[in-house]
Protein backbone atom coordinates (compact mmCIF):
# COMPACT_ATOMS: atom_id res chain seq x y z
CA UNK A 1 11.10 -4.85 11.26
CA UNK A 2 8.42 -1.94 11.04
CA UNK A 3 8.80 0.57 14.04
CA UNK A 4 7.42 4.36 13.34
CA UNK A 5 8.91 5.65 16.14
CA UNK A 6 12.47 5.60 14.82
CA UNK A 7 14.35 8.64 14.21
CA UNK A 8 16.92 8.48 11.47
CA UNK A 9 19.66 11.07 9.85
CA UNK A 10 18.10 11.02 6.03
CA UNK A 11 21.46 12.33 5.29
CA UNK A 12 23.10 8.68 5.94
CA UNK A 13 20.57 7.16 4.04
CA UNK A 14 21.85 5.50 0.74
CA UNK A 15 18.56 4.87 -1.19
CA UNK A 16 15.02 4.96 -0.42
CA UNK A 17 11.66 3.43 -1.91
CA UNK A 18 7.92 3.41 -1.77
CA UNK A 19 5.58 0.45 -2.20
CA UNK A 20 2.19 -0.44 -1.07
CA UNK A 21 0.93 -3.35 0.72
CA UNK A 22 -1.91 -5.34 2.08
CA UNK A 23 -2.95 -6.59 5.70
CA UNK A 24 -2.26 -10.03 3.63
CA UNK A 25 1.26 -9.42 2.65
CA UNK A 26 0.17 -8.25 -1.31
CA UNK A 27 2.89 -6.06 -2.26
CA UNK A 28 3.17 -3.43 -4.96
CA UNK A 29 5.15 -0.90 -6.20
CA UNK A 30 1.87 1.67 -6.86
CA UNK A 31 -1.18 2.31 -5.37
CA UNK A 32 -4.23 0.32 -7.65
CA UNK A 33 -6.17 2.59 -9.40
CA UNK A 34 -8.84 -0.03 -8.78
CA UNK A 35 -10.49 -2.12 -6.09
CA UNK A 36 -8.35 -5.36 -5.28
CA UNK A 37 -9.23 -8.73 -3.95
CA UNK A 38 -6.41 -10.51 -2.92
CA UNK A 39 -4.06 -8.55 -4.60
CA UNK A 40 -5.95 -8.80 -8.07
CA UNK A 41 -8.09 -6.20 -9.60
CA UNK A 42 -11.36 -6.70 -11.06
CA UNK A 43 -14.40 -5.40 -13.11
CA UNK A 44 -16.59 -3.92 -11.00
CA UNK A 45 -19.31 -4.18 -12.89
CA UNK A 46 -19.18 -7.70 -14.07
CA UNK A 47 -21.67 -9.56 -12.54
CA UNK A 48 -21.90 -12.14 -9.36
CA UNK A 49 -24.22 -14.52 -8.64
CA UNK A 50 -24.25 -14.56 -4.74
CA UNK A 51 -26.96 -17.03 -4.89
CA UNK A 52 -27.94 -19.52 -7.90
CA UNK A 53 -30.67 -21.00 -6.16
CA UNK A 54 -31.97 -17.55 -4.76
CA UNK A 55 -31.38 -15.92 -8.29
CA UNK A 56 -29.71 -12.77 -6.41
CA UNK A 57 -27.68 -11.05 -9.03
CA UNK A 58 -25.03 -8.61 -7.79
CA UNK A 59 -21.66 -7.16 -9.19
CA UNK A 60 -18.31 -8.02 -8.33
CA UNK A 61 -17.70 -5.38 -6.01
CA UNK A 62 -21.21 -5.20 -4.38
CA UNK A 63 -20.06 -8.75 -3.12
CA UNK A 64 -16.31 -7.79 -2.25
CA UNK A 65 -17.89 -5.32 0.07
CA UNK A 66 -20.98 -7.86 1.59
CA UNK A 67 -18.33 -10.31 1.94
CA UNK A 68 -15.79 -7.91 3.48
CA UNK A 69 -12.82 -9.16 1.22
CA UNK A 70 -11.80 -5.66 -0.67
CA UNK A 71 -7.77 -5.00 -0.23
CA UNK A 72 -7.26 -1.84 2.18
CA UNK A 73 -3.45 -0.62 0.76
CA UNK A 74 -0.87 0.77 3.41
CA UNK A 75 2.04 2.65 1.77
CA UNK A 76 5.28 1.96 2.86
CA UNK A 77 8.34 3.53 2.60
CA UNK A 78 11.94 1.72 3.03
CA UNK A 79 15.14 3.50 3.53
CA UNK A 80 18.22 1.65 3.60
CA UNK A 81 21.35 2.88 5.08
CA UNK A 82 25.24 0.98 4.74
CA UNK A 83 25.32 -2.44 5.13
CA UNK A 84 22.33 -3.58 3.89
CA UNK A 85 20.39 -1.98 7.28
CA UNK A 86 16.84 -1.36 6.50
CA UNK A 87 14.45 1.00 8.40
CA UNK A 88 10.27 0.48 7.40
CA UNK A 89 7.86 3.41 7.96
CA UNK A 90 4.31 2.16 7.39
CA UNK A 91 1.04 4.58 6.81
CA UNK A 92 0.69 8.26 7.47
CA UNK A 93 4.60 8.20 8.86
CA UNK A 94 5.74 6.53 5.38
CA UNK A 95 4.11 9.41 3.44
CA UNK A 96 5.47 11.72 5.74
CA UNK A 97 9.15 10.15 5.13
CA UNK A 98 8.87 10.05 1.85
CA UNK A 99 7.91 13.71 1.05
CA UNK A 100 10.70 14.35 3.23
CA UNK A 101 13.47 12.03 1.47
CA UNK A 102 11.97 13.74 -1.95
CA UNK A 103 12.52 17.07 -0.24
CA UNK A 104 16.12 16.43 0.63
CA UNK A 105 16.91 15.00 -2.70
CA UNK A 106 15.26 17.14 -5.00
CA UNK A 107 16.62 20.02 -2.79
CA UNK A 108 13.16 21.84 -2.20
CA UNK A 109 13.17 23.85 0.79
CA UNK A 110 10.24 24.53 2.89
């Protein structure tokens, strides 16, 4: 279940880890480094023919965008604590989490 109001103890927590997902339920481990459709990347550049009978001739990601189909990733950051008991932090609380979790392990102090 994903709830960002929880409050944990990082010190009970066993292992954490970061992925990325979609609105669809794509899942990664890392962030693309290019635009998605449905999970997939693709060249932005190749062309699309949005119309054969119009002869309109666009690329890929000109028609990902007029179509509205381009992947928007979330990151999301999973801490599980003893007995297989998993807390999910979604979006600007996940990165906040995690730098927090990498703080405590990598003992940095503020």
């Amino acid at each position: 279940m994903k709830n960002n109001k929880i409050v944990i103890d990082i010190n009970k927590v066993q292992y954490a880890w970061r992925s990325w997902e979609t609105r669809s339920g794509y899942k990664r481990k890392e962030k693309p480094t290019k635009p998605t459709v449905h999970g997939q990347e693709f060249d932005c550049d190749a062309p699309a023919y949005a119309g054969l009978l119009t002869g309109i001739v666009r690329t890929m990601l000109e028609r990902a965008v007029s179509l509205g189909i381009l992947d928007t990733w979330t990151p999301c950051t999973t801490f599980e604590f003893a007995a297989n008991h998993r807390v999910i932090f979604t979006g600007d609380k996940a990165e906040v989490m995690w730098k927090a979790w990498n703080e405590k392990i990598f003992n940095k102090k503020k």
